[in-house]
N, C-alpha and C. Protein backbone atom coordinates (compact mmCIF):
# COMPACT_ATOMS: atom_id res chain seq x y z
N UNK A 1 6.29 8.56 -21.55
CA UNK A 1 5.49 8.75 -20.36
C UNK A 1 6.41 8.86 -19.16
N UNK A 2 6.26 9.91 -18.27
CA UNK A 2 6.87 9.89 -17.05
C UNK A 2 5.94 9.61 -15.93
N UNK A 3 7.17 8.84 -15.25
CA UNK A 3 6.39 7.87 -13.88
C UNK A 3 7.13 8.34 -12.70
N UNK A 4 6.39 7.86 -11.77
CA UNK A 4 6.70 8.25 -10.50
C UNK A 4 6.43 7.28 -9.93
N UNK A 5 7.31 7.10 -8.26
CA UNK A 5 7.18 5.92 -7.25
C UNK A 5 6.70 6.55 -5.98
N UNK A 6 5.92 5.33 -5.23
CA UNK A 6 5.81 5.22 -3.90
C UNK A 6 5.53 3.81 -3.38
N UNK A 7 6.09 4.03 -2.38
CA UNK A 7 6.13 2.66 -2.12
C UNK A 7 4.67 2.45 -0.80
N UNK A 8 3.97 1.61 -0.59
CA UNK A 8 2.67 1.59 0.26
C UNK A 8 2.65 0.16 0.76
N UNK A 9 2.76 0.20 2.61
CA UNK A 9 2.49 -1.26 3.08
C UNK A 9 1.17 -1.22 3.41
N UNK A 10 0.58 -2.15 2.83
CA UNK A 10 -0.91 -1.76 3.40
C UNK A 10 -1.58 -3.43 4.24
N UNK A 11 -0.55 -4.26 4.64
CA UNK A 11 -0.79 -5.29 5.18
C UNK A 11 0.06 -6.39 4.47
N UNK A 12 -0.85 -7.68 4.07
CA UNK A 12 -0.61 -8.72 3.08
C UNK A 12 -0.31 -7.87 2.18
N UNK A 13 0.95 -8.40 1.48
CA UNK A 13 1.31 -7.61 0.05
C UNK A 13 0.39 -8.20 -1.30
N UNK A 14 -0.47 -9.25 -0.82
CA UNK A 14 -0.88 -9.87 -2.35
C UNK A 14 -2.28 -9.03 -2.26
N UNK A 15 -2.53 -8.91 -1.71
CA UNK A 15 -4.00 -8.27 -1.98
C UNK A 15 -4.28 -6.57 -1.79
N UNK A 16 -3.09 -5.32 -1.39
CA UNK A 16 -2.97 -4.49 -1.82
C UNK A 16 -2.27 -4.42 -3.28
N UNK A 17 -1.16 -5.34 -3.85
CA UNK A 17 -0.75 -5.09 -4.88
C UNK A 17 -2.32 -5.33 -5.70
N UNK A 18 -2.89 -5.99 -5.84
CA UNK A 18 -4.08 -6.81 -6.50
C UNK A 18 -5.01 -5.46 -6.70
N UNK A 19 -5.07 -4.35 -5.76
CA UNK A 19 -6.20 -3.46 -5.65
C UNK A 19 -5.37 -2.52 -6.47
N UNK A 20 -4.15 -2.05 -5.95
CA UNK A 20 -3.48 -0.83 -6.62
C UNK A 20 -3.46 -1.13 -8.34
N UNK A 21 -3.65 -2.40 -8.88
CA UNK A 21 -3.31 -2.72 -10.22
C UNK A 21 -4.14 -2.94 -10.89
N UNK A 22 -5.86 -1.86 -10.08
CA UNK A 22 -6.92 -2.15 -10.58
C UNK A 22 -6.85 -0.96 -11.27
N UNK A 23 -6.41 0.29 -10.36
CA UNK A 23 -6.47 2.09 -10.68
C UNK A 23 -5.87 2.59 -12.01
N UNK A 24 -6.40 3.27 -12.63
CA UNK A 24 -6.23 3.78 -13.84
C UNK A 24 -5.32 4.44 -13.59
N UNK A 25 -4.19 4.25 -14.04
CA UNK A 25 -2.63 5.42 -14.09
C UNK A 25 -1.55 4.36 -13.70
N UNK A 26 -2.15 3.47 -12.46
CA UNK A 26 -0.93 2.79 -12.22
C UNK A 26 -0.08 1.75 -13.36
N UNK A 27 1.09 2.06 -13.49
CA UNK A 27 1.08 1.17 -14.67
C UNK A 27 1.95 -0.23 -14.51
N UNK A 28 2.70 -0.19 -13.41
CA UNK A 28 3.39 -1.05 -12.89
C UNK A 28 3.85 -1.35 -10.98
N UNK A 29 3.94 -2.92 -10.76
CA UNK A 29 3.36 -2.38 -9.57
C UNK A 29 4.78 -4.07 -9.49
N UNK A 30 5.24 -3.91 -8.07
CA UNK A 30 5.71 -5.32 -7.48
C UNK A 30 6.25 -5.14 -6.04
N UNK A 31 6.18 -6.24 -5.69
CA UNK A 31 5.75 -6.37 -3.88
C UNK A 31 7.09 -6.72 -3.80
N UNK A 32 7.50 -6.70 -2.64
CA UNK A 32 8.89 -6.53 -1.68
C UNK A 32 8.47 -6.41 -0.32
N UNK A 33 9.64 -5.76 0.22
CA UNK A 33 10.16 -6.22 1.46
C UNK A 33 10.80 -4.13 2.08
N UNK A 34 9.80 -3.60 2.76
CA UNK A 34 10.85 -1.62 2.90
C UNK A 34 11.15 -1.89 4.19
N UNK A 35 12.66 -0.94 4.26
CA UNK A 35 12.66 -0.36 5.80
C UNK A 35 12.81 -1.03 7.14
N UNK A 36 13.68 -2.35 6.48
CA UNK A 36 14.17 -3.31 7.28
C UNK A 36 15.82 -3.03 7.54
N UNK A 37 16.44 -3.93 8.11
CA UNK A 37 17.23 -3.92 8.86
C UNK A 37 18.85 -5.07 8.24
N UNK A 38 17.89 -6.31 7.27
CA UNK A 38 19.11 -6.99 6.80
C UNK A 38 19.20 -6.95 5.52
N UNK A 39 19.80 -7.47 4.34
CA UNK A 39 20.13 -7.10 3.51
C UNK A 39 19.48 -8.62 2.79
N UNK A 40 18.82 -8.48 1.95
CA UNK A 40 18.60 -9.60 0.91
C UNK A 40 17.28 -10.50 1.41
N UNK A 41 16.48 -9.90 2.69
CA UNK A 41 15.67 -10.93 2.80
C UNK A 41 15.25 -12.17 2.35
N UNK A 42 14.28 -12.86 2.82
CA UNK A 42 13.65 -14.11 1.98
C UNK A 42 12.44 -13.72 2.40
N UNK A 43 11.18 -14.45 2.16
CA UNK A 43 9.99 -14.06 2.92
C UNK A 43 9.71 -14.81 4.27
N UNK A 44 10.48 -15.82 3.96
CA UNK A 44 10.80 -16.56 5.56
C UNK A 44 11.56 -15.82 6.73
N UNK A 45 12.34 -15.07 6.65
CA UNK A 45 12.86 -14.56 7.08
C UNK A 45 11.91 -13.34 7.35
N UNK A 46 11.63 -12.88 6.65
CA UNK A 46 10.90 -11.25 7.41
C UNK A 46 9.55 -11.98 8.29
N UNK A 47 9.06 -13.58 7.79
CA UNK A 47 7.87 -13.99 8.50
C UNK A 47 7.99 -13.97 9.72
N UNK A 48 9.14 -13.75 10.13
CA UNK A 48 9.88 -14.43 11.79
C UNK A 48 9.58 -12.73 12.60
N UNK A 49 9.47 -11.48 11.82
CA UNK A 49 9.20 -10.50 12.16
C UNK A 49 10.35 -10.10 13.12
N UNK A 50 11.84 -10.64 12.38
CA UNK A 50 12.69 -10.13 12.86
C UNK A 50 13.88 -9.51 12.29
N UNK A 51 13.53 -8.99 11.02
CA UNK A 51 14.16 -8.33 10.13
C UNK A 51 13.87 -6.75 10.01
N UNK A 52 12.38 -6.36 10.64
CA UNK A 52 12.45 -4.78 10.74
C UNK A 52 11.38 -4.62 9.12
N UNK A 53 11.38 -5.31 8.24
CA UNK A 53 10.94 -5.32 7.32
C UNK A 53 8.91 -5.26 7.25
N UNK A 54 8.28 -4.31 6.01
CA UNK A 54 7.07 -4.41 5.97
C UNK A 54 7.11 -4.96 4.96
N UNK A 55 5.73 -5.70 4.59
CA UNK A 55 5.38 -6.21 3.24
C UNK A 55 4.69 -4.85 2.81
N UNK A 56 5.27 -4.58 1.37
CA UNK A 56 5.11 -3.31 0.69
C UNK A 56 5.03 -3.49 -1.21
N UNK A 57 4.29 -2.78 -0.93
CA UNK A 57 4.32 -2.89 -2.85
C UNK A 57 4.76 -1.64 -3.45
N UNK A 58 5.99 -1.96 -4.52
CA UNK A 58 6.03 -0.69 -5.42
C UNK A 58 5.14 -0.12 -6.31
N UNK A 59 4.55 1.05 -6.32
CA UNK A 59 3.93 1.64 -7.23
C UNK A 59 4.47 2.10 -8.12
N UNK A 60 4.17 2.27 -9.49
CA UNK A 60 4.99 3.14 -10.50
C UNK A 60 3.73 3.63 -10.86
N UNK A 61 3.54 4.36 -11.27
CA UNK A 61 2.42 5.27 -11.71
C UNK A 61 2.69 6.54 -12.49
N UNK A 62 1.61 6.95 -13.37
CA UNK A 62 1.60 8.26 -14.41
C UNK A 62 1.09 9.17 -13.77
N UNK A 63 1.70 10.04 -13.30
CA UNK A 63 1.27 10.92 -12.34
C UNK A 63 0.11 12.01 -13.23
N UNK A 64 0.14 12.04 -14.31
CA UNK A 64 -0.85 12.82 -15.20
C UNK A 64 -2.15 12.04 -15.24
N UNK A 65 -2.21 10.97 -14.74
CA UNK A 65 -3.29 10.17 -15.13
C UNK A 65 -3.91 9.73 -13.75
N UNK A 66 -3.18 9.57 -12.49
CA UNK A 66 -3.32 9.15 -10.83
C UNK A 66 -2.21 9.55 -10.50
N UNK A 67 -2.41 10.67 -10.04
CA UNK A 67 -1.49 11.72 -8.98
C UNK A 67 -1.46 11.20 -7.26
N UNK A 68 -0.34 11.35 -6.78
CA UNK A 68 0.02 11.43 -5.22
C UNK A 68 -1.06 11.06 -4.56
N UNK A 69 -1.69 12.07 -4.59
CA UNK A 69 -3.06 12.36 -3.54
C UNK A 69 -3.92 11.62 -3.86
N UNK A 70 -4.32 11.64 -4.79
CA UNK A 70 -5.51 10.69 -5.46
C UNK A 70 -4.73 8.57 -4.87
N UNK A 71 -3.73 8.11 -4.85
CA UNK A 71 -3.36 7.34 -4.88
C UNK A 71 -3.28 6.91 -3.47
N UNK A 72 -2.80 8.12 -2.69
CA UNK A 72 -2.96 8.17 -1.16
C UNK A 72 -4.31 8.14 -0.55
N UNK A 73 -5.21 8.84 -1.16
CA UNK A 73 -6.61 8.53 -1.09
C UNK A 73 -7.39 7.11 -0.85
N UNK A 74 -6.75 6.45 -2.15
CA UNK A 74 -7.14 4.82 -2.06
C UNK A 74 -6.59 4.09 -1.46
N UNK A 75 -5.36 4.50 -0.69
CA UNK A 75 -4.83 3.64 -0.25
C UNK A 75 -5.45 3.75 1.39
N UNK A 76 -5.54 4.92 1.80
CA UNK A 76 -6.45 4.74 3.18
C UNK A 76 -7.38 4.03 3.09
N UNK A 77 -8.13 3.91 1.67
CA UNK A 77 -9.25 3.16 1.85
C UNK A 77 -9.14 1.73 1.72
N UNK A 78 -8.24 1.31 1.73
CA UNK A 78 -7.98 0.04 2.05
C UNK A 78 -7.17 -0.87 2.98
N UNK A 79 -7.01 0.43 3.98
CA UNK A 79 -6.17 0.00 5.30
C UNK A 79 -7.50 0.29 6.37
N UNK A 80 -6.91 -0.16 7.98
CA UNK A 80 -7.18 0.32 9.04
C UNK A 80 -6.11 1.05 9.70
N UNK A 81 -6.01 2.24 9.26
CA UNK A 81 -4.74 3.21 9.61
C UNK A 81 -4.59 3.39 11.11
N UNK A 82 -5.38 2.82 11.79
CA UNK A 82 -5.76 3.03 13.35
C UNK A 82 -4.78 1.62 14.06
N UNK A 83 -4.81 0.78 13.40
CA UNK A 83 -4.53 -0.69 13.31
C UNK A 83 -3.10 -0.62 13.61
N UNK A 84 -2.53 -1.22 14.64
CA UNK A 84 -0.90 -1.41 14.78
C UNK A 84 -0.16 -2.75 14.31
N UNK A 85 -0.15 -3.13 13.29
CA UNK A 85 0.95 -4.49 13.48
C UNK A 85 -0.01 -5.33 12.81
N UNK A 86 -1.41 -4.62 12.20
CA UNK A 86 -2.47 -5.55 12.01
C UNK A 86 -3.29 -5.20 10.76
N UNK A 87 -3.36 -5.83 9.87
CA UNK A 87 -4.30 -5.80 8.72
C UNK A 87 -5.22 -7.21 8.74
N UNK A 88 -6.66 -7.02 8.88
CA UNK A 88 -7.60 -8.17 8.54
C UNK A 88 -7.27 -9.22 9.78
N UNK A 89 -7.06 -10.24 9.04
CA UNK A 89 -6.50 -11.66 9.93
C UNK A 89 -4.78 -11.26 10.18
N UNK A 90 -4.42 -10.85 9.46
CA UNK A 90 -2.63 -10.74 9.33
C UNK A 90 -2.13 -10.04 10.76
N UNK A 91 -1.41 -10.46 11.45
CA UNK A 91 -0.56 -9.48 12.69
C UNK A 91 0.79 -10.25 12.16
N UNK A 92 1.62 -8.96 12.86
CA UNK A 92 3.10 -8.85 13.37
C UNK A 92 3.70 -7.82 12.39
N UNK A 93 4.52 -7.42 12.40
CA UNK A 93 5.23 -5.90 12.37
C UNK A 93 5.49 -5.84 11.11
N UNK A 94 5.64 -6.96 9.98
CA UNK A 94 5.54 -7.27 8.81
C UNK A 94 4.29 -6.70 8.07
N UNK A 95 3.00 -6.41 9.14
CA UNK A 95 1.68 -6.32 8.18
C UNK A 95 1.43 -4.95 8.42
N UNK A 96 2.68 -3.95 9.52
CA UNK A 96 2.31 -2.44 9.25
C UNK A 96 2.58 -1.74 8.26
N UNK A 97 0.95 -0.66 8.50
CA UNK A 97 0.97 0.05 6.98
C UNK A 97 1.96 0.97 7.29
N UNK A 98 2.54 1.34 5.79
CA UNK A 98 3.65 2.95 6.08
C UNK A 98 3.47 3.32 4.84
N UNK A 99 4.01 4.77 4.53
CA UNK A 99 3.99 5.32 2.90
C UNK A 99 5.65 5.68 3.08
N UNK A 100 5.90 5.05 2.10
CA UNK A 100 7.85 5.16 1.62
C UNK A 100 8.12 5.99 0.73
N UNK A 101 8.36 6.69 0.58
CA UNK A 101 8.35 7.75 -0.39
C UNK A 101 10.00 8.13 -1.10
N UNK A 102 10.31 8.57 -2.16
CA UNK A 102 12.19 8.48 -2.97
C UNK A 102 11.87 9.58 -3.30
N UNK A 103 11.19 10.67 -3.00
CA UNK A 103 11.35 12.25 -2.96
C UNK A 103 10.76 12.87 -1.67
N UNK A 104 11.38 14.38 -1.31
CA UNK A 104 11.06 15.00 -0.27
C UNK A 104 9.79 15.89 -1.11
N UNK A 105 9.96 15.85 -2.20
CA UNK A 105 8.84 16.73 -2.88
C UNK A 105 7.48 15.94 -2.77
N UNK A 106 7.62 15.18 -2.24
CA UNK A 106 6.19 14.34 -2.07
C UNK A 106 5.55 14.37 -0.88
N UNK A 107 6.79 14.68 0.17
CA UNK A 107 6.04 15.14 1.59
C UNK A 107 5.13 15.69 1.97
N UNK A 108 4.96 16.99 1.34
CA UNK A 108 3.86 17.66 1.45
C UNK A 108 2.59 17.08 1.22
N UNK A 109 2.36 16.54 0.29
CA UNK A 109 1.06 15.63 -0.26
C UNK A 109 0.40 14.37 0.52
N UNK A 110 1.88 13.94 0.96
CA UNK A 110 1.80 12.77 2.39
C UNK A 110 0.96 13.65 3.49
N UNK A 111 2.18 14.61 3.62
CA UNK A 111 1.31 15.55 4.73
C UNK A 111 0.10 15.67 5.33
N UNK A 112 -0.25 16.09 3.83
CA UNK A 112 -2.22 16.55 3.44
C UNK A 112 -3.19 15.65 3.81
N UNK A 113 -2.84 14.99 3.13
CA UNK A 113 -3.40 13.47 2.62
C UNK A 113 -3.74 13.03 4.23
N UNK A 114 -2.52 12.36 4.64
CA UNK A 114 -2.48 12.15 6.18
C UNK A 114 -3.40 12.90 7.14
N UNK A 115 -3.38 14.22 7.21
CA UNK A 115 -3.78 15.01 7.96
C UNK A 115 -5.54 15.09 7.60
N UNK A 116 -5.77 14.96 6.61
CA UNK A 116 -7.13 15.05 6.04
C UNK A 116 -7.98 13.73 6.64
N UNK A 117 -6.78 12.78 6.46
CA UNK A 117 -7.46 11.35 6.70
C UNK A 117 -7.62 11.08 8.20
N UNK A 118 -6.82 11.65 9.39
CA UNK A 118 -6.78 12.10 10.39
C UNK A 118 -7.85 12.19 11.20
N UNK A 119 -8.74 13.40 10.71
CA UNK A 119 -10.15 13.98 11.08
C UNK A 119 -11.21 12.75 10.92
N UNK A 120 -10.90 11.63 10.14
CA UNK A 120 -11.74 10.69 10.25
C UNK A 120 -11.92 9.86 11.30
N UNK A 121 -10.97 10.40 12.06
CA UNK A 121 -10.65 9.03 13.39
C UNK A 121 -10.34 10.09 14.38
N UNK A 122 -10.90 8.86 15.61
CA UNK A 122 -10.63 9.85 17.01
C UNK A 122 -9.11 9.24 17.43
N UNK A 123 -9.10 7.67 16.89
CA UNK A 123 -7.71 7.26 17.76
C UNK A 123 -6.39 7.93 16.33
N UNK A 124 -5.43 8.03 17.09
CA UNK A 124 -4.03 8.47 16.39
C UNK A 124 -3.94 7.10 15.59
N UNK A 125 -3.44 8.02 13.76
CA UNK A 125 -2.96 7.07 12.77
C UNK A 125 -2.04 6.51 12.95
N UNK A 126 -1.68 5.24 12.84
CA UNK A 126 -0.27 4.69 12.69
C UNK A 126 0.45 4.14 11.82
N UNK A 127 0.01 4.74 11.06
CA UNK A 127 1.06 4.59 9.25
C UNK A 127 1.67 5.31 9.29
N UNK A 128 3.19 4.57 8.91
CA UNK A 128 4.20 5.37 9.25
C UNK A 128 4.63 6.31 7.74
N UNK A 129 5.16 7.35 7.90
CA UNK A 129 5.71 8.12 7.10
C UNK A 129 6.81 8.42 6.78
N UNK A 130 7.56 7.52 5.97
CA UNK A 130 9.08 7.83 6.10
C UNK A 130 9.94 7.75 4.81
N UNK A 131 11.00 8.58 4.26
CA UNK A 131 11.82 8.00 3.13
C UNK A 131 11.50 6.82 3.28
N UNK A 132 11.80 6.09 1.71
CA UNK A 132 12.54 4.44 1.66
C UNK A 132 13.37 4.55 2.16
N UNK A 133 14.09 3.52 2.88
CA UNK A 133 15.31 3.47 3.17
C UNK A 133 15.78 2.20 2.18
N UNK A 134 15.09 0.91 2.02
CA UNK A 134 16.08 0.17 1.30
C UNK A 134 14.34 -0.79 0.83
N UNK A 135 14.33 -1.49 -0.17
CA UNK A 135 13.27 -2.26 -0.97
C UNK A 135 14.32 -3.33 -1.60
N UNK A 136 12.70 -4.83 -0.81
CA UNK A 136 13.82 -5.64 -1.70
C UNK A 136 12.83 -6.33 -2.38
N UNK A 137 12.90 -6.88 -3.23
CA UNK A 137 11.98 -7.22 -4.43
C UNK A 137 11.23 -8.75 -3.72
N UNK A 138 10.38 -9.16 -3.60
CA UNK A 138 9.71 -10.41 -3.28
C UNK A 138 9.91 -11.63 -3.97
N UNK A 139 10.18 -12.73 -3.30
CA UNK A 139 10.08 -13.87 -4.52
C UNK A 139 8.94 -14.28 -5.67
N UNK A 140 9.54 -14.76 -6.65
CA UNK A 140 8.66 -14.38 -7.65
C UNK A 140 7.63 -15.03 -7.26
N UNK A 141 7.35 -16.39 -6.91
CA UNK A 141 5.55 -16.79 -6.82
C UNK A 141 4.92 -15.54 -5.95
N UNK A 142 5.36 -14.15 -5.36
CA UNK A 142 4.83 -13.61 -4.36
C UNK A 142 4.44 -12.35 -6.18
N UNK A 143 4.63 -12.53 -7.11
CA UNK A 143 4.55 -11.02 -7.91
C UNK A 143 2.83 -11.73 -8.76
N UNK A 144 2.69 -10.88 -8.17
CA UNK A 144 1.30 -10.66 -9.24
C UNK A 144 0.14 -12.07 -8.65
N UNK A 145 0.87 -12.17 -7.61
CA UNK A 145 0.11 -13.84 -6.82
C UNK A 145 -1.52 -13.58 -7.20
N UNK A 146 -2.21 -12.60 -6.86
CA UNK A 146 -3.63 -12.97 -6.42
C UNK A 146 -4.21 -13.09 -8.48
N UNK A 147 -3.09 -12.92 -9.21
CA UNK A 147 -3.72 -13.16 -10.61
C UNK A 147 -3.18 -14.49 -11.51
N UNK A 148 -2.25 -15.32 -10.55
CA UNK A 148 -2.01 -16.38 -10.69
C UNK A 148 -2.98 -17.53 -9.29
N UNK A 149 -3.59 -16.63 -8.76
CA UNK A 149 -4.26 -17.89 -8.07
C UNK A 149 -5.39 -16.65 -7.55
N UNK A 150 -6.22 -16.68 -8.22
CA UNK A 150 -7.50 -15.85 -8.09
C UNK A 150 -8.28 -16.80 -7.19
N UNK A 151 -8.32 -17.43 -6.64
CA UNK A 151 -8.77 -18.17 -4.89
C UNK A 151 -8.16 -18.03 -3.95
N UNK A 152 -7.08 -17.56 -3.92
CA UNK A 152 -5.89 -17.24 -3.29
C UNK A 152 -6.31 -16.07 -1.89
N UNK A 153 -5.59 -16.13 -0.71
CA UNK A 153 -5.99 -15.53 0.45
C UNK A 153 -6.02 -14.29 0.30
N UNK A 154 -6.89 -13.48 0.54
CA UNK A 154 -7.07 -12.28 0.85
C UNK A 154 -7.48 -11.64 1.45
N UNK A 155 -6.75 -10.37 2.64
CA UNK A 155 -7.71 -9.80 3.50
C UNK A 155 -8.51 -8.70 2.76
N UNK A 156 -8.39 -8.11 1.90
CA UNK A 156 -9.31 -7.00 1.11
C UNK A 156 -10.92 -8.10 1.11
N UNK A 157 -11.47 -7.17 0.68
CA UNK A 157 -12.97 -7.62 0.34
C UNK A 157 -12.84 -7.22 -1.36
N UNK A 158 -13.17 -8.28 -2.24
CA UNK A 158 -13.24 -7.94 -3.55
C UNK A 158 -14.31 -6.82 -3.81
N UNK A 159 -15.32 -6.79 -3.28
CA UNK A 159 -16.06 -4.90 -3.46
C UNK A 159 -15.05 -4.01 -3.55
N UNK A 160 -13.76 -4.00 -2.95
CA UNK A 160 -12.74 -2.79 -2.80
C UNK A 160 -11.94 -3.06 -4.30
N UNK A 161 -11.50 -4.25 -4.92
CA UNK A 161 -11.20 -4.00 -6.05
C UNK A 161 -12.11 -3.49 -7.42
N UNK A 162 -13.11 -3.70 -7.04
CA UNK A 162 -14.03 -3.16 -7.96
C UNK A 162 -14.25 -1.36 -7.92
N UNK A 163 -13.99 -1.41 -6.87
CA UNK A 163 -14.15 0.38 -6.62
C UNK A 163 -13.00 0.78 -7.01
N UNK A 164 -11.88 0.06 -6.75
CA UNK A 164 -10.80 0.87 -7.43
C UNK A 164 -10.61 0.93 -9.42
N UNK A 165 -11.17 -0.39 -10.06
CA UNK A 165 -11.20 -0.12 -11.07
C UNK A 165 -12.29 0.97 -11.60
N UNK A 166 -13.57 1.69 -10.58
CA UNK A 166 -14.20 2.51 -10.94
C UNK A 166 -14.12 3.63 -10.83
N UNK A 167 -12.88 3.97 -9.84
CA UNK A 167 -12.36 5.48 -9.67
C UNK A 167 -11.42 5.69 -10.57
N UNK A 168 -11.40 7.23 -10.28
CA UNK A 168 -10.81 7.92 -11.49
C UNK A 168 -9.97 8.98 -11.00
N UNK A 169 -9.22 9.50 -11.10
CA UNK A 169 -7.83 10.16 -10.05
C UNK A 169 -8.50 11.75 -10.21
N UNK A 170 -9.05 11.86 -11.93
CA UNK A 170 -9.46 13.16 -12.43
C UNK A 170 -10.66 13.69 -11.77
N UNK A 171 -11.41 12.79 -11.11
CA UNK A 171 -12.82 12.77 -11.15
C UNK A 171 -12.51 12.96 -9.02
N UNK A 172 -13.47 12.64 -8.36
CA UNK A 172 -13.70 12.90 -7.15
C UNK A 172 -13.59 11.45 -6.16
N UNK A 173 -12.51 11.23 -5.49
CA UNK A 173 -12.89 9.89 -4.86
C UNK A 173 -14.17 9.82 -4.09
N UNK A 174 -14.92 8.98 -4.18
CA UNK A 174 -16.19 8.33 -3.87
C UNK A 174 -16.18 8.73 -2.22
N UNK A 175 -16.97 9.29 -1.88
CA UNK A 175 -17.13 9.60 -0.27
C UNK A 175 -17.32 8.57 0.49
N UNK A 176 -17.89 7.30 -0.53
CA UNK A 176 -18.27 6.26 0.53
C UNK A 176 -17.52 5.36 1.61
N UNK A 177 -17.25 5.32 2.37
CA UNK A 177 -16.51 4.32 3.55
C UNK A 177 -16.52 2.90 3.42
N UNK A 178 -16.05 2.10 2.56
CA UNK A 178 -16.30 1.03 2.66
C UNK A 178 -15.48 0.09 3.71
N UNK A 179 -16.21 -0.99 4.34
CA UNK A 179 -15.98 -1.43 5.65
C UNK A 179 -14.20 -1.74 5.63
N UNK A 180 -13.56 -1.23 6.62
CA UNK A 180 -12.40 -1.81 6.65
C UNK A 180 -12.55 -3.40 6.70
N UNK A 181 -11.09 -3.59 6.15
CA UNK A 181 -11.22 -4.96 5.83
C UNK A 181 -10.55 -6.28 7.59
């Protein structure tokens, strides 16, 4: 099977990794630290929101099974792309969304995607769009957290993980808007 990466900050890293690892294709997924400034973080350290660093989760995914677009799709739907510095309860520069991307061949699709999602809003998106520049892997109680402590904080609304285990990359994402979180 061939896989493909992107990397997606979509706020708190425990509860976008938690949604992305609902979607059919994704097959491997772990949270980190993109597009910061020091080398080796801790999570204490990026908490101080002075490392340059987002909380971000790696995607690996089967692109034959949940393609680019389709993945970029869900992932708007679980941000407030309008939102600066802010997901849910979460602020500071740590909780902005961005799409990280380790090919230029993926730009285009960012592009689209972006631009499509755009027309939904009057105020300008602020997810940023940029190469990775550097990913650093999260400490381990931070990997796979919301399935080692399923009470555990979350700004998503569990309705949004359920929709993601019901979409289908092949099929049509669901028109419906569900409430930002």
């Amino acid at each position: 099977m061939k896989t493909k990466d992107i990397y997606l900050a979509g706020g708190c890293f425990w509860g976008t990794e938690h949604y992305f690892k609902q979607i059919e294709g994704v097959v491997e997924t772990e949270v980190g630290f993109a597009n910061g400034h020091t080398e080796n973080p801790t999570y204490q350290e990026v908490y101080t929101d002075q490392t340059g660093f987002a909380e971000t989760v790696h995607v690996k995914y089967n692109p034959e099974v949940a393609d680019l677009e389709f993945l970029l799709q869900m992932f708007f739907k679980a941000i407030d792309p309008t939102s600066l510095n802010k997901q849910g309860h979460d602020e500071g520069t740590r909780y902005r969304t961005g799409i990280y991307y380790t090919s230029d061949d993926d730009l285009p699709v960012i592009e689209k995607v972006f631009n499509e999602e755009q027309k939904n809003y009057q105020q300008p998106m602020v997810v940023e769009k940029q190469p990775l520049q550097n990913f650093y892997t999260a400490e381990e109680y931070h990997q796979d957290y919301l399935d080692k402590n399923p009470d555990g904080y979350c700004h998503l609304p569990l309705s949004l993980f359920a929709f993601a285990r019901a979409s289908k990359s092949k099929g049509i994402v669901r028109e419906t808007k569900l409430d930002n979180p």
